[in-house]
Protein backbone atom coordinates (compact mmCIF):
# COMPACT_ATOMS: atom_id res chain seq x y z
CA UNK A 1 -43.65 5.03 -34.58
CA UNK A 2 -41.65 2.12 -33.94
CA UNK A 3 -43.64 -0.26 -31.43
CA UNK A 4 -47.07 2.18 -30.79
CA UNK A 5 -48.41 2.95 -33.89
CA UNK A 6 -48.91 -0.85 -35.30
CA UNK A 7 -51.24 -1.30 -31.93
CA UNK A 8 -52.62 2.23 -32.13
CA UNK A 9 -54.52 1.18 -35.81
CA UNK A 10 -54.89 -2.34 -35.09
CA UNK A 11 -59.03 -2.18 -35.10
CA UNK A 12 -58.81 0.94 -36.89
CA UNK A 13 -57.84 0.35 -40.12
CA UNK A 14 -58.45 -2.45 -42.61
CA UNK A 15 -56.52 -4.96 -43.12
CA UNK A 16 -53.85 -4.56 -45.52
CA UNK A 17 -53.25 -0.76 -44.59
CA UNK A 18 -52.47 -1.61 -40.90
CA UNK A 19 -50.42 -4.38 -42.47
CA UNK A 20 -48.80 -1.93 -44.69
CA UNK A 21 -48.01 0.65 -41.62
CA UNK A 22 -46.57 -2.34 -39.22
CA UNK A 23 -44.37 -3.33 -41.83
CA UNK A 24 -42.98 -0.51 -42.02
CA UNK A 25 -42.59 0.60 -38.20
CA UNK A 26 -40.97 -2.94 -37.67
CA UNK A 27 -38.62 -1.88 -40.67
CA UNK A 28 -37.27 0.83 -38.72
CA UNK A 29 -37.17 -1.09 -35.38
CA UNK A 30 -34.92 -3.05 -36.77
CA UNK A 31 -33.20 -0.54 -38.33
CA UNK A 32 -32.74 1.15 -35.01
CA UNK A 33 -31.80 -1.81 -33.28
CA UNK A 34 -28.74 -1.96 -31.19
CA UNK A 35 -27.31 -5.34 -32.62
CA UNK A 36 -26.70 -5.68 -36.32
CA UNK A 37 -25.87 -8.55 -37.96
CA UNK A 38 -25.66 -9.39 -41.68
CA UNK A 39 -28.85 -11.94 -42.25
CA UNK A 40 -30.86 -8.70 -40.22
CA UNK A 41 -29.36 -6.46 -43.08
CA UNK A 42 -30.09 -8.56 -45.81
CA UNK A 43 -34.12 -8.91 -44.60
CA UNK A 44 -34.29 -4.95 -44.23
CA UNK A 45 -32.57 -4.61 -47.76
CA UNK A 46 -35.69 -7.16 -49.12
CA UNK A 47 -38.71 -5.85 -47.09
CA UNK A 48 -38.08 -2.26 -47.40
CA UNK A 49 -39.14 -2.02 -51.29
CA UNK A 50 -41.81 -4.44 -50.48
CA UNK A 51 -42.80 -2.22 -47.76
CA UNK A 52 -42.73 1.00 -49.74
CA UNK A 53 -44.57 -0.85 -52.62
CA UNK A 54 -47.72 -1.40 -50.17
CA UNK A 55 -47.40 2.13 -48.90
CA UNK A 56 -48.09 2.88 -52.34
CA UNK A 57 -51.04 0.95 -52.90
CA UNK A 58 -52.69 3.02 -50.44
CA UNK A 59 -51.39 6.55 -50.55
CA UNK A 60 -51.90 9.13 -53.11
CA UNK A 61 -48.90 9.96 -55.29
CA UNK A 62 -48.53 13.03 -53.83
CA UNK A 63 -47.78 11.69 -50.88
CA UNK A 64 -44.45 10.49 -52.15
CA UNK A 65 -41.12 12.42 -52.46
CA UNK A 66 -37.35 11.67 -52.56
CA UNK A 67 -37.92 11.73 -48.78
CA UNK A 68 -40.06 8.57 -48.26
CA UNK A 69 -38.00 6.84 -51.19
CA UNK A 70 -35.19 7.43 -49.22
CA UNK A 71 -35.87 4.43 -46.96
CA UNK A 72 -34.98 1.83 -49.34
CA UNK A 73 -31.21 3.06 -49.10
CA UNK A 74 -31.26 3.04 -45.40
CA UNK A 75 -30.40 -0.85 -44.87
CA UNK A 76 -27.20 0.14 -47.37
CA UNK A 77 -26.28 2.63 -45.33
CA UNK A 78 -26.46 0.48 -42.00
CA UNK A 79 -24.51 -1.98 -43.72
CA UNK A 80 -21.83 0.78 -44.12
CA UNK A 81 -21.91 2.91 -41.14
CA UNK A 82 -23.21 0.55 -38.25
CA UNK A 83 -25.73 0.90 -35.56
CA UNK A 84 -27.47 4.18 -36.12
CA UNK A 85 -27.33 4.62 -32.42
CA UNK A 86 -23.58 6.44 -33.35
CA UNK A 87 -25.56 8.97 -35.60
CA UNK A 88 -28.11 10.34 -34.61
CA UNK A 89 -28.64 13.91 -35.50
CA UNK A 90 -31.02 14.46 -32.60
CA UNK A 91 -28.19 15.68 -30.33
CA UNK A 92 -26.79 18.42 -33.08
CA UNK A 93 -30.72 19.40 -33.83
CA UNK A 94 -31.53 20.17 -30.20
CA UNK A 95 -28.41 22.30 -30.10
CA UNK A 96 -28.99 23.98 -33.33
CA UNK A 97 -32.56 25.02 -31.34
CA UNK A 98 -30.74 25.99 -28.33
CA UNK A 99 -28.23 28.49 -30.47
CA UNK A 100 -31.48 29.40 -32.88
CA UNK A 101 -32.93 30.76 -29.91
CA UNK A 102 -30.19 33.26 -29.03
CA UNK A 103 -30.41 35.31 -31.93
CA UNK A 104 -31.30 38.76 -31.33
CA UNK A 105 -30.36 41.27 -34.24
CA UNK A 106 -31.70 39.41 -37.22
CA UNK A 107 -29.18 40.94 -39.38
CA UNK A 108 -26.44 40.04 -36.99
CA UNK A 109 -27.25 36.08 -36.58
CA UNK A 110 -24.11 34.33 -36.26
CA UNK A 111 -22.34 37.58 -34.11
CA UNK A 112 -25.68 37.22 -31.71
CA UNK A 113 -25.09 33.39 -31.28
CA UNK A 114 -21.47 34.39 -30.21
CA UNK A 115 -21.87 36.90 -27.68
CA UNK A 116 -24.56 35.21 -26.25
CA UNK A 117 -22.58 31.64 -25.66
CA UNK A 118 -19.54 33.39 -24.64
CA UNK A 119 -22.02 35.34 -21.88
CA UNK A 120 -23.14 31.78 -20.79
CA UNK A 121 -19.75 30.37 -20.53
CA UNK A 122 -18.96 33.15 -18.50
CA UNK A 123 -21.98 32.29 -16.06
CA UNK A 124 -21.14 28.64 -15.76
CA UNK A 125 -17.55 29.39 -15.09
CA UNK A 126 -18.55 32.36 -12.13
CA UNK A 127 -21.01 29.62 -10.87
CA UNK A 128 -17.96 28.22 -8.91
CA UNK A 129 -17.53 31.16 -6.77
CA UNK A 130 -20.75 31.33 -5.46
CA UNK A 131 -21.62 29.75 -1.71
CA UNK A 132 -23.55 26.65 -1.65
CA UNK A 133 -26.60 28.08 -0.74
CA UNK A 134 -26.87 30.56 -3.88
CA UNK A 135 -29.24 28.70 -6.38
CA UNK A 136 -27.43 29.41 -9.82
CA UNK A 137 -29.07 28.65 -13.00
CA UNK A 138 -26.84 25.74 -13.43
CA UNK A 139 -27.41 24.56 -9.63
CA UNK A 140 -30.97 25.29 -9.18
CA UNK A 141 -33.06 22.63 -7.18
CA UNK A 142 -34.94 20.17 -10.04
CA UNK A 143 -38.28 20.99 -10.48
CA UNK A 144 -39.02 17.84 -8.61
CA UNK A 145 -37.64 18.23 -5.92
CA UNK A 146 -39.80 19.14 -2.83
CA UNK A 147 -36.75 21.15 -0.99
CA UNK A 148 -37.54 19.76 2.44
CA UNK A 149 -36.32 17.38 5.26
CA UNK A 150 -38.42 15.23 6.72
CA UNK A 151 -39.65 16.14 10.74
CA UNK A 152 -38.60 14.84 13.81
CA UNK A 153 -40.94 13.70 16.40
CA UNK A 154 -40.45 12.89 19.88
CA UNK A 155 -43.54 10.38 20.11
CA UNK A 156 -43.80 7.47 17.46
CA UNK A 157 -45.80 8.51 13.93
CA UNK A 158 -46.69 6.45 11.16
CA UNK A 159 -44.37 6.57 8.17
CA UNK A 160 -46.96 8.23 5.91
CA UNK A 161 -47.24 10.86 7.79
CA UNK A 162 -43.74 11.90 7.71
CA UNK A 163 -43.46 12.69 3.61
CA UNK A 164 -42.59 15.55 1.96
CA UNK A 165 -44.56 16.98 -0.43
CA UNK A 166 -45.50 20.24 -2.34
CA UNK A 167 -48.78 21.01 -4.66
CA UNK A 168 -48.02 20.75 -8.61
CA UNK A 169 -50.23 23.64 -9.03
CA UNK A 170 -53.11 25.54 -7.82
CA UNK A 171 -55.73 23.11 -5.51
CA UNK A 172 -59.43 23.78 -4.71
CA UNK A 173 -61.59 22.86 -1.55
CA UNK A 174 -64.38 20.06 -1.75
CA UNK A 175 -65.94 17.91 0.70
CA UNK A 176 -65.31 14.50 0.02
CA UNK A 177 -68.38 12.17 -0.59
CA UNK A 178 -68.55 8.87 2.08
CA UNK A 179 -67.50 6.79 -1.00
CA UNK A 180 -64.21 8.74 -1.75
CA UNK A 181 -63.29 9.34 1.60
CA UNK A 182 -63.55 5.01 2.43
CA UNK A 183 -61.37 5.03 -0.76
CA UNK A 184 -58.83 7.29 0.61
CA UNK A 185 -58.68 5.65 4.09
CA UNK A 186 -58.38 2.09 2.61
CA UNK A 187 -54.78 3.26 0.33
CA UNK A 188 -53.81 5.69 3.07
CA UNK A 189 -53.97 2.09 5.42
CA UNK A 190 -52.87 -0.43 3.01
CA UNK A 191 -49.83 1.45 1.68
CA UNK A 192 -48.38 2.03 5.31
CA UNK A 193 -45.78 -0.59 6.45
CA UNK A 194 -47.23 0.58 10.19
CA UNK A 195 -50.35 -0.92 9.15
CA UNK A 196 -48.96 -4.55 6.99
CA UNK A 197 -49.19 -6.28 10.28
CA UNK A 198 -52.96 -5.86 11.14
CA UNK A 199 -53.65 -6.00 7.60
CA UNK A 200 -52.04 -9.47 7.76
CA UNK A 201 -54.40 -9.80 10.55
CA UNK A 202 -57.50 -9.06 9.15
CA UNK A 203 -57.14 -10.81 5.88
CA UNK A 204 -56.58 -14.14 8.26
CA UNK A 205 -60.02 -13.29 9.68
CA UNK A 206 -61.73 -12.83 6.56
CA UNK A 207 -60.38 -16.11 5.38
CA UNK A 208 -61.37 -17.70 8.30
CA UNK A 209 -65.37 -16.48 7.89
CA UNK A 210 -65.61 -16.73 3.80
CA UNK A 211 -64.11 -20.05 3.37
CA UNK A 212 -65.67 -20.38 0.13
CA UNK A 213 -64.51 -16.36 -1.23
CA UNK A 214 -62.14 -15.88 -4.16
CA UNK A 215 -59.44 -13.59 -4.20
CA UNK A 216 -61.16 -11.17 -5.61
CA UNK A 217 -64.21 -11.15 -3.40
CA UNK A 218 -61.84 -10.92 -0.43
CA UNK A 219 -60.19 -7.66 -1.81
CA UNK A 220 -63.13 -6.24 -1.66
CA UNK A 221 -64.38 -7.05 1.62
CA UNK A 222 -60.71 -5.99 2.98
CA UNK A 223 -61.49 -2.25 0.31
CA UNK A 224 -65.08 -2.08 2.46
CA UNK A 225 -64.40 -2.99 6.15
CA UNK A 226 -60.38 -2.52 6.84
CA UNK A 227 -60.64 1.01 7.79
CA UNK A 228 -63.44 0.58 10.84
CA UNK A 229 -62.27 -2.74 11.90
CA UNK A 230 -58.37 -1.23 12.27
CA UNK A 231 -60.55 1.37 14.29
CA UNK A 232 -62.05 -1.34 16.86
CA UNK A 233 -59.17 -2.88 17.09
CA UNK A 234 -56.74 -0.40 18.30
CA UNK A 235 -59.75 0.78 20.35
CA UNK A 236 -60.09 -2.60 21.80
CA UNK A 237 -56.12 -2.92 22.45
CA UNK A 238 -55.98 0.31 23.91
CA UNK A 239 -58.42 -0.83 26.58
């Protein structure tokens, strides 16, 4: 709301509603902003009635409650309290969810929310007994983690082949076209530190023949013909 909607309706929207909008998502930037100082207040105490004054202009009445009035009494408020960044409620909300959750016997609520967080206190605190290798709740790998180590070889293998990694989710077979698979060859090459040197190598050459190439056009001669001339040239070495 803050920074992405004023871009989101920028060709969207006429005019003076996207004005209206971006005033009032930079109202509460600056509201939320981590360093507060009294001119800042004073502009938030003027543009936020300005700003709710256009919101009017272009919303129905209904659209209005005590809720969206509210905002003109927010600069007041920051002028009080200081940075909001000391209180939000977002912390105490995700909680509330957390205990909401744990209710069991409708007609029991707040017993249910008590025997249920003294039964996970009691799981945390037996966590500590358990051997290292016993994946707790609490000491579960992440989600993101691959749980591997990377292999040993005794002969000398590119870096990019020694990665760990595990499939998000379920995978199908398909032959690649020729397009793809000179797409996949050219970032597999290009994104190996094996490779930087004869990359190095080949850009020099294609320099050397298209004197008169841009950047650009070079890229994509280097996209096109890295992958077979890295070929004939470890062919050629090896010989």
């Amino acid at each position: 709301m803050q920074r992405l909607l004023p871009f989101a309706f920028s060709a969207l929207l006429p005019r003076n509603v996207h004005e209206a909008i971006a005033g009032i998502s930079v109202f509460f930037r600056d509201l939320c902003s981590r360093v507060v100082t009294e001119e800042g207040i004073n502009n938030l105490k003027t543009n936020a009635p300005v700003s709710m004054c256009n919101l009017e202009k272009i919303f129905p009445p209904s659209f209005f409650d005590v809720m969206e009035h509210l905002v003109i009494h927010l600069a007041r408020e920051l002028e009080l309290g200081g940075p909001v960044q000391y209180r939000w409620m977002y912390i105490f909300e995700r909680y509330m969810h957390h205990l909401k959750k744990m209710v069991k016997n409708l007609s029991r609520v707040e017993g249910s929310i008590v025997a249920q967080v003294i039964n996970e206190e009691t799981a945390i605190f037996a966590e500590n007994y358990f051997p290292p290798e016993v994946h707790t709740k609490h000491r579960r790998p992440s989600r993101h983690n691959d749980r591997g180590e990377r292999a040993t070889y005794h002969v000398t293998v590119p870096s990019m082949f020694k990665e760990i990694g595990r499939l998000s989710g379920t995978f199908t077979k398909r032959r690649l076209t020729d397009t793809e698979h000179a797409h996949l060859q050219t970032y597999l090459l290009t994104n190996c530190e094996d490779v930087l040197q004869y990359e190095s190598v080949y850009m020099a050459e294609l320099r050397m023949t298209h004197r008169h190439a841009t950047e650009h056009e070079l890229q994509q001669l280097r996209d096109n013909g890295f992958a077979a001339w890295l070929r004939s040239y470890v062919s050629h070495i090896n010989k």
